[in-house]
Protein backbone atom coordinates (compact mmCIF):
# COMPACT_ATOMS: atom_id res chain seq x y z
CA UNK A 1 -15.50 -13.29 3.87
CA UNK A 2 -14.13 -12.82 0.12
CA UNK A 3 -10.29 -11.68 0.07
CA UNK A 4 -9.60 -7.95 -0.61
CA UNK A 5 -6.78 -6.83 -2.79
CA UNK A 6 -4.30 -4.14 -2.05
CA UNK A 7 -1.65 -2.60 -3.82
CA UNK A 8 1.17 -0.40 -1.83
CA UNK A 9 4.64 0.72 -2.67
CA UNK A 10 6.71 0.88 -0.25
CA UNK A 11 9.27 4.01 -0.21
CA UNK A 12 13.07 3.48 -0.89
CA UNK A 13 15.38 3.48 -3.07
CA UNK A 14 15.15 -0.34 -4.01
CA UNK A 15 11.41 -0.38 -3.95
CA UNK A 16 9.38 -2.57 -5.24
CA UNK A 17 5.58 -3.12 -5.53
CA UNK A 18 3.71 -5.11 -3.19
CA UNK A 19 0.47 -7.02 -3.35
CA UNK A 20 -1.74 -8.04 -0.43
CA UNK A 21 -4.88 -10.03 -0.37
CA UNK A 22 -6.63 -10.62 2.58
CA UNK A 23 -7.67 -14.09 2.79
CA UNK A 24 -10.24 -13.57 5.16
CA UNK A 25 -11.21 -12.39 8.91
CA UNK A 26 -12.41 -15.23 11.47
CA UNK A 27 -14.12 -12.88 14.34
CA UNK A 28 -13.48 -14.17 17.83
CA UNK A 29 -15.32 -13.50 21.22
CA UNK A 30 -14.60 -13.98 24.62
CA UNK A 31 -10.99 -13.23 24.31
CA UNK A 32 -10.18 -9.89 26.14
CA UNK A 33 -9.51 -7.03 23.38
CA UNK A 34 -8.67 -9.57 20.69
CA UNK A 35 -11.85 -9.55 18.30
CA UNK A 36 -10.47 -11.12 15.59
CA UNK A 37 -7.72 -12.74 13.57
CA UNK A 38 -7.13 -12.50 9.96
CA UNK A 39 -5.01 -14.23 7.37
CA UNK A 40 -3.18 -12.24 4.31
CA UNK A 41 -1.01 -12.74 1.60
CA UNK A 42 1.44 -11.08 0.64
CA UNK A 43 3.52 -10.77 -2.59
CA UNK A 44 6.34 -9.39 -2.62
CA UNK A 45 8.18 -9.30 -6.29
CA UNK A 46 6.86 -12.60 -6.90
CA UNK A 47 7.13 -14.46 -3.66
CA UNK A 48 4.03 -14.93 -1.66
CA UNK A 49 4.17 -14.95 1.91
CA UNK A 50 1.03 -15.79 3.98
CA UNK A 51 0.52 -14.15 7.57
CA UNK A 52 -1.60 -16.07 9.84
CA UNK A 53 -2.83 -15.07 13.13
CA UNK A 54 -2.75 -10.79 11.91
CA UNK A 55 -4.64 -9.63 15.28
CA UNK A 56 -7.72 -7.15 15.29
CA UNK A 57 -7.41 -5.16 18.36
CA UNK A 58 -10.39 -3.38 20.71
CA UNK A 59 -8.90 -0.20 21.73
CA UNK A 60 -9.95 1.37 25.08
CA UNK A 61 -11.97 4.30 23.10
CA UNK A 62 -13.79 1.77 21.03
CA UNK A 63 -12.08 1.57 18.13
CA UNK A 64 -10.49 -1.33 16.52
CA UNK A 65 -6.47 -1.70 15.61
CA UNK A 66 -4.72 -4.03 13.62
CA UNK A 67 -1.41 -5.38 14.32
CA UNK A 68 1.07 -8.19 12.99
CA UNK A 69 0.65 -11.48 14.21
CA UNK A 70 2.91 -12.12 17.61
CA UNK A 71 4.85 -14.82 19.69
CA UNK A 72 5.80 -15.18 23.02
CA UNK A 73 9.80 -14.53 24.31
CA UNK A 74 10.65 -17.71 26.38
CA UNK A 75 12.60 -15.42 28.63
CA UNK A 76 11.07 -12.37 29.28
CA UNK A 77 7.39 -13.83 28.43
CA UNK A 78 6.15 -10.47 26.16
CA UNK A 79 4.66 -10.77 23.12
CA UNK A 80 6.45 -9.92 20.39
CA UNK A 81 5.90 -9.03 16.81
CA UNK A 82 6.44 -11.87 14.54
CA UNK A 83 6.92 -9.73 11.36
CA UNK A 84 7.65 -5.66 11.27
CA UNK A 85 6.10 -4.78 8.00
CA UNK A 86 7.43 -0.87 6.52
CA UNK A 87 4.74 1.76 7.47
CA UNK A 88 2.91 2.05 3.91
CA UNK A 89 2.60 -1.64 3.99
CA UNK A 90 0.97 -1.91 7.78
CA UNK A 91 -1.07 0.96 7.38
CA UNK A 92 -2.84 -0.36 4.19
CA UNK A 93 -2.87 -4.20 5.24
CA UNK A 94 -4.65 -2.71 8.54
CA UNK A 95 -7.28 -0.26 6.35
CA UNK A 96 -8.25 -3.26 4.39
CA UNK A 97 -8.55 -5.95 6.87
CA UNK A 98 -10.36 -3.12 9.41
CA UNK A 99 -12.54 -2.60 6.51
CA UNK A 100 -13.75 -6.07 5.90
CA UNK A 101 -14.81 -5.65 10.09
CA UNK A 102 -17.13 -2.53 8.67
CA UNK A 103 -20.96 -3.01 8.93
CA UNK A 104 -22.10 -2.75 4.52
């Protein structure tokens, strides 16, 4: 899938713009509610980050979720968010790469 560019600024006094381009969305079966895993890039005032592993989500009604990509606590065994991204930014990132899910 071709990357999708998004632009979001995130609220605050020291703001600054953000880019994201979503690298692509590899769909995966067979594992529970995960149905997919994406990779994005993000730049942030000139420094590009790259997020592997962002997870697409089945929720119980149907309807797919995106969250940030997660690792495992060696002592209480949860998963745990690798990255908290500010709400603008996770709610566009997650439009975008839920988009690129969406039948044409």
């Amino acid at each position: 899938m071709p990357g999708v560019v998004g632009h979001v600024a995130v609220s605050g006094a020291d703001s600054v713009p953000v880019q994201f381009t979503v690298i692509g969305v590899e769909l995966v079966r067979g594992a529970g509610r995960l149905i997919g895993l994406a990779v994005v890039e993000l730049d942030v005032a000139g420094v590009v980050l790259t997020l592997q592993g962002v997870q697409v989500l089945r929720r119980p009604d149907g309807t797919a979720e995106c969250r940030a990509p997660v690792w495992r606590h060696p002592a209480s065994g949860r998963h745990v968010p690798a990255v908290v991204l500010p709400d603008e930014l996770r709610d566009a990132l997650a439009a975008e790469v839920l988009g690129m899910l969406a039948p044409a």
